[in-house]
Protein backbone atom coordinates (compact mmCIF):
# COMPACT_ATOMS: atom_id res chain seq x y z
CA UNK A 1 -44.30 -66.11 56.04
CA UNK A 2 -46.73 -65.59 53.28
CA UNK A 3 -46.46 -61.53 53.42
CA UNK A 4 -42.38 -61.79 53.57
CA UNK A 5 -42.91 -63.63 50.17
CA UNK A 6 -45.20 -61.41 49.12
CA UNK A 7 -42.71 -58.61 49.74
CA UNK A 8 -40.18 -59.86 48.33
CA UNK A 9 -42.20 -60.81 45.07
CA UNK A 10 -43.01 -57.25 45.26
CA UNK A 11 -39.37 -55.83 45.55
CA UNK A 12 -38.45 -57.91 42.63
CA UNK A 13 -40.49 -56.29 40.25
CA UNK A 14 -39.81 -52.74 40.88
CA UNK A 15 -36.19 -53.49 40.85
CA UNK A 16 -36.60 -55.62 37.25
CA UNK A 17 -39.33 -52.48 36.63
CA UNK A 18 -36.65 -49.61 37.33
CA UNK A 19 -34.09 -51.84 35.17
CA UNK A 20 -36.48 -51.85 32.16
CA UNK A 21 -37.06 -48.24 32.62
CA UNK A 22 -33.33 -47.45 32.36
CA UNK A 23 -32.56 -49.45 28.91
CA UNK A 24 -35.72 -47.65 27.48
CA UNK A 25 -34.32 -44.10 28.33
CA UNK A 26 -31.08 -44.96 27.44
CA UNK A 27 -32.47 -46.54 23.79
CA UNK A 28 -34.01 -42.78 24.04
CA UNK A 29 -31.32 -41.04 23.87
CA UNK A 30 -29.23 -42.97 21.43
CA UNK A 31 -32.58 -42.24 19.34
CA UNK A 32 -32.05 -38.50 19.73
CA UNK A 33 -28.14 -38.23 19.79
CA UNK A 34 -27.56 -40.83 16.34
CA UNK A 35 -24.79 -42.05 19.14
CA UNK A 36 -25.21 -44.53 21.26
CA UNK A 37 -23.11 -43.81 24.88
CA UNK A 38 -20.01 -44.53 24.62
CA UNK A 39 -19.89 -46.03 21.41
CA UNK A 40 -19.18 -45.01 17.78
CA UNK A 41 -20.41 -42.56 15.35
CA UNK A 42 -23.22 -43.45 13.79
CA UNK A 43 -22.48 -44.24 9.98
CA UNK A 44 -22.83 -41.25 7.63
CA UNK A 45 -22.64 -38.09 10.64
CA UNK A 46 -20.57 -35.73 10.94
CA UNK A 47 -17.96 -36.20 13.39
CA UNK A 48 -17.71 -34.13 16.34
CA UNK A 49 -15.97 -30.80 16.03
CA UNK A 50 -12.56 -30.53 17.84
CA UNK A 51 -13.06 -26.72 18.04
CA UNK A 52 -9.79 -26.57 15.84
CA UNK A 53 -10.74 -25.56 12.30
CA UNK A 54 -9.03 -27.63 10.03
CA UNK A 55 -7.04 -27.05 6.77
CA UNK A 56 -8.60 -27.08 3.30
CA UNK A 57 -6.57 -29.55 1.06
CA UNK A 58 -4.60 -27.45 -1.23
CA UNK A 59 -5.19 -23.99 1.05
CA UNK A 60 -2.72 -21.40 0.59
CA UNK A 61 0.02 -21.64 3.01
CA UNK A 62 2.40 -18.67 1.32
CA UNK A 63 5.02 -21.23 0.30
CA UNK A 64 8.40 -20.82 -0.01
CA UNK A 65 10.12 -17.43 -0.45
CA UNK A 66 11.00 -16.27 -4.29
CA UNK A 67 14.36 -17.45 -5.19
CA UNK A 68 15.99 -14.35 -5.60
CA UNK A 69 17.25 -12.98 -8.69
CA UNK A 70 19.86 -14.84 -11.20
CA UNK A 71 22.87 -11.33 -10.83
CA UNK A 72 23.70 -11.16 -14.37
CA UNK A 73 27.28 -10.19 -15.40
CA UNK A 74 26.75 -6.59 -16.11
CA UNK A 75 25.45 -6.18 -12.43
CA UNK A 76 28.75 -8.27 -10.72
CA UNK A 77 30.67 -4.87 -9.34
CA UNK A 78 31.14 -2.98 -6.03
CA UNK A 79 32.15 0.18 -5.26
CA UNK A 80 31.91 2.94 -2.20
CA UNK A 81 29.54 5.90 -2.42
CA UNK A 82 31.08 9.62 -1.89
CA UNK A 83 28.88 9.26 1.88
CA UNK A 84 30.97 6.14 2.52
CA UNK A 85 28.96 3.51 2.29
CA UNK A 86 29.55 -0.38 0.56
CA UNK A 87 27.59 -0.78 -2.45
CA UNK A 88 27.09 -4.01 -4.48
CA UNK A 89 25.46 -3.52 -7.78
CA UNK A 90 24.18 -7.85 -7.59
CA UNK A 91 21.21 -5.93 -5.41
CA UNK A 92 19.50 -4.40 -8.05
CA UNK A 93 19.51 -7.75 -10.23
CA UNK A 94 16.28 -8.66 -11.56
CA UNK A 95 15.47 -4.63 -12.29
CA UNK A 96 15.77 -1.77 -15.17
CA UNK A 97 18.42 0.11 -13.62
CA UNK A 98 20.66 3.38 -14.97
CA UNK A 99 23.66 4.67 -14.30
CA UNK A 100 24.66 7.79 -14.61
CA UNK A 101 28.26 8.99 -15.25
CA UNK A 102 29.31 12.29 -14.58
CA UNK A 103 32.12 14.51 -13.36
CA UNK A 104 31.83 17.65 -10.69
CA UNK A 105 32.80 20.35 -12.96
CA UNK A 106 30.92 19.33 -16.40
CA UNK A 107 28.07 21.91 -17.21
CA UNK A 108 26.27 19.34 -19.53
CA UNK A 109 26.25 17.24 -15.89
CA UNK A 110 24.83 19.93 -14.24
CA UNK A 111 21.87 20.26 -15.86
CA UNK A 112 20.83 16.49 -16.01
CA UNK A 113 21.45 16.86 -12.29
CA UNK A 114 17.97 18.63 -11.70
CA UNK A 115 16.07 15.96 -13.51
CA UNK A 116 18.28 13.43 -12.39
CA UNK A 117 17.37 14.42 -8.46
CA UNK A 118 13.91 15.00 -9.41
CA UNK A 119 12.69 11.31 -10.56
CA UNK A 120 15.32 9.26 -8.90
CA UNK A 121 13.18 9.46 -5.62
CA UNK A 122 10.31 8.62 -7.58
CA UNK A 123 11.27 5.53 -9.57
CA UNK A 124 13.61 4.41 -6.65
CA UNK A 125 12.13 0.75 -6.28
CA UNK A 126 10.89 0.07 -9.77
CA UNK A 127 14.24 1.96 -11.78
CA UNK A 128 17.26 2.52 -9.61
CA UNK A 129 19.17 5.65 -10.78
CA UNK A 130 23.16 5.33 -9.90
CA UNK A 131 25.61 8.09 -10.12
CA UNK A 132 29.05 6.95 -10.98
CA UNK A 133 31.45 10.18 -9.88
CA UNK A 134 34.88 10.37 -12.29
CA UNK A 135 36.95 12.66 -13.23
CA UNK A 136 37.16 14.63 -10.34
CA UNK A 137 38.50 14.96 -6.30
CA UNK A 138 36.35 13.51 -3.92
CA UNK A 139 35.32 17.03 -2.34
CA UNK A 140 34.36 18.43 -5.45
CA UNK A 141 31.95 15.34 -6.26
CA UNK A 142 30.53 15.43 -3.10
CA UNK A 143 29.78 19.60 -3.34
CA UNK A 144 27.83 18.67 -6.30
CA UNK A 145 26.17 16.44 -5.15
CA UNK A 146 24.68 19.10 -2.20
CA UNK A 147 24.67 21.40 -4.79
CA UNK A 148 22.66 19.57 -6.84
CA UNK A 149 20.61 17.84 -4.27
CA UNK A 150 21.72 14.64 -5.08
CA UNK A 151 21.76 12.96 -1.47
CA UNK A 152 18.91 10.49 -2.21
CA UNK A 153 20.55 8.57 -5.22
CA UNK A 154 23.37 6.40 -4.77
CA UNK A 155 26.78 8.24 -6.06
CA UNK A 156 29.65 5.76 -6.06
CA UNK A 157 32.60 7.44 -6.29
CA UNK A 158 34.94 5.87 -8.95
CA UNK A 159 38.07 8.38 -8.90
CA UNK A 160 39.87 5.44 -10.25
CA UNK A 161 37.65 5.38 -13.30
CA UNK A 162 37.00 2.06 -12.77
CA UNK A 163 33.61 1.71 -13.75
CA UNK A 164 33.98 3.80 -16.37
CA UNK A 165 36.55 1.62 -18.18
CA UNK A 166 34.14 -1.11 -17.42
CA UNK A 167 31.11 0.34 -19.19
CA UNK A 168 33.62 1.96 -21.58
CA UNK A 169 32.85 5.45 -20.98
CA UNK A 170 35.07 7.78 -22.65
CA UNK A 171 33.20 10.84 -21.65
CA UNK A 172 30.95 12.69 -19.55
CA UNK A 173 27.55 12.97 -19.23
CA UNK A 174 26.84 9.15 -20.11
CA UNK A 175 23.83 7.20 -19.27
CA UNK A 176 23.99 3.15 -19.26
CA UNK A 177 20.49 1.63 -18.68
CA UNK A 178 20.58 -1.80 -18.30
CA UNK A 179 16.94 -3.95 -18.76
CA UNK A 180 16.13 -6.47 -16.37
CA UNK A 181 17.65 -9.27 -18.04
CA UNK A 182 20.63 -7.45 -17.75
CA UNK A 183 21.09 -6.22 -21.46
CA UNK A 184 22.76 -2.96 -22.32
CA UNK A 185 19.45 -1.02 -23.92
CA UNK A 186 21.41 2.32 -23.90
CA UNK A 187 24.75 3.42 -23.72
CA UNK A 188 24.92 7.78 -24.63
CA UNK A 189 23.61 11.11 -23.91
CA UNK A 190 20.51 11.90 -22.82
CA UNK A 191 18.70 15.05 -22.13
CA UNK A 192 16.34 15.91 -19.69
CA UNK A 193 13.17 14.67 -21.24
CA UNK A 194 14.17 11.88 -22.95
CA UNK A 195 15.61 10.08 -19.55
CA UNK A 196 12.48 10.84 -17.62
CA UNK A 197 10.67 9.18 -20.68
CA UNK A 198 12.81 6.36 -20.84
CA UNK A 199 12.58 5.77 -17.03
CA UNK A 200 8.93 5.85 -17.22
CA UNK A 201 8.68 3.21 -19.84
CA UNK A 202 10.84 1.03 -18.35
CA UNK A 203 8.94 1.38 -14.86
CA UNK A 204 5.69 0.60 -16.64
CA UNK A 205 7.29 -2.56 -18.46
């Protein structure tokens, strides 16, 4: 009777033995973790990443698109190009643009035609160059415009004269360059030279 006690004393303090050693591992590892199992953060550490990287306040997110371009009233015409196409003059708002008026069988035409064909594919995006065909039969604007190599610019055809009474051109070879607050900066002749100049200045504007 004496050794079952004895055993059973003895049982009872492993078991309270094994008990304490659990609470003083588990104190251990709060100790190295600054968590305690189950429980909260400890005050002043980081919490645990998410492995998603979060947003800086205020990062860039690229925002709305531009509002596009007011279309001032010089700019509010349409027209069809000698290749057939729809063209609406309210795309090239918020640019320097020229246009160019000229008929198929004027020599003075024909030699701003070279330069014309020559920096129009250059200045395309930054100083649209229009052709605005009068004066003329369709077939006749449209061999000069091969002739001339003229395919890359737009050529509206305007056998009508239209435009022209528009922009109140009386004549032929007329440039109109409009700024890009849609002012009239110059309404005449130009040469060669001084229409690549003026392109180039208002590209670098």
């Amino acid at each position: 009777m004496r050794i079952s006690r004895a055993w059973t004393a003895a049982g009872q303090f492993r078991r309270a033995a094994t008990a304490g050693a659990l609470v003083v591992a588990l104190f251990g590892v709060a100790a190295c973790t600054g968590t305690a199992p189950g429980g909260p953060a400890a005050a002043g550490s980081a919490p645990a990443s998410t492995g998603t990287p979060s947003t800086p306040t205020g990062a860039a997110t690229g925002g709305p698109p531009a509002a596009p371009a007011q279309v001032p009233d010089v700019l509010r015409f349409t027209g069809t190009t000698l290749g057939g196409a729809a063209f609406d003059a309210a795309q090239l708002a918020g640019k320097p643009v020229v246009l160019w008026f000229w008929a198929p069988w004027c020599a003075t035409c024909a030699s701003q035609a070279w330069t014309v064909a020559e920096i129009a594919p250059r200045y395309r995006d930054t100083v649209p160059i229009v052709g605005v065909a009068g004066l003329g039969e369709r077939k006749a604007m449209k061999e000069f415009v091969t002739e001339f190599d003229l395919g890359a610019t737009p050529q509206i055809e305007d056998t009508k004269g239209a435009l022209w009474k528009r922009f109140k051109v009386t004549e032929q070879s007329i440039f109109v360059i409009i700024d890009r607050n849609g002012t009239v900066v110059h309404h005449g002749f130009l040469d060669g030279e001084a229409l690549t100049a003026k392109v180039a200045a208002l590209a670098g504007a």
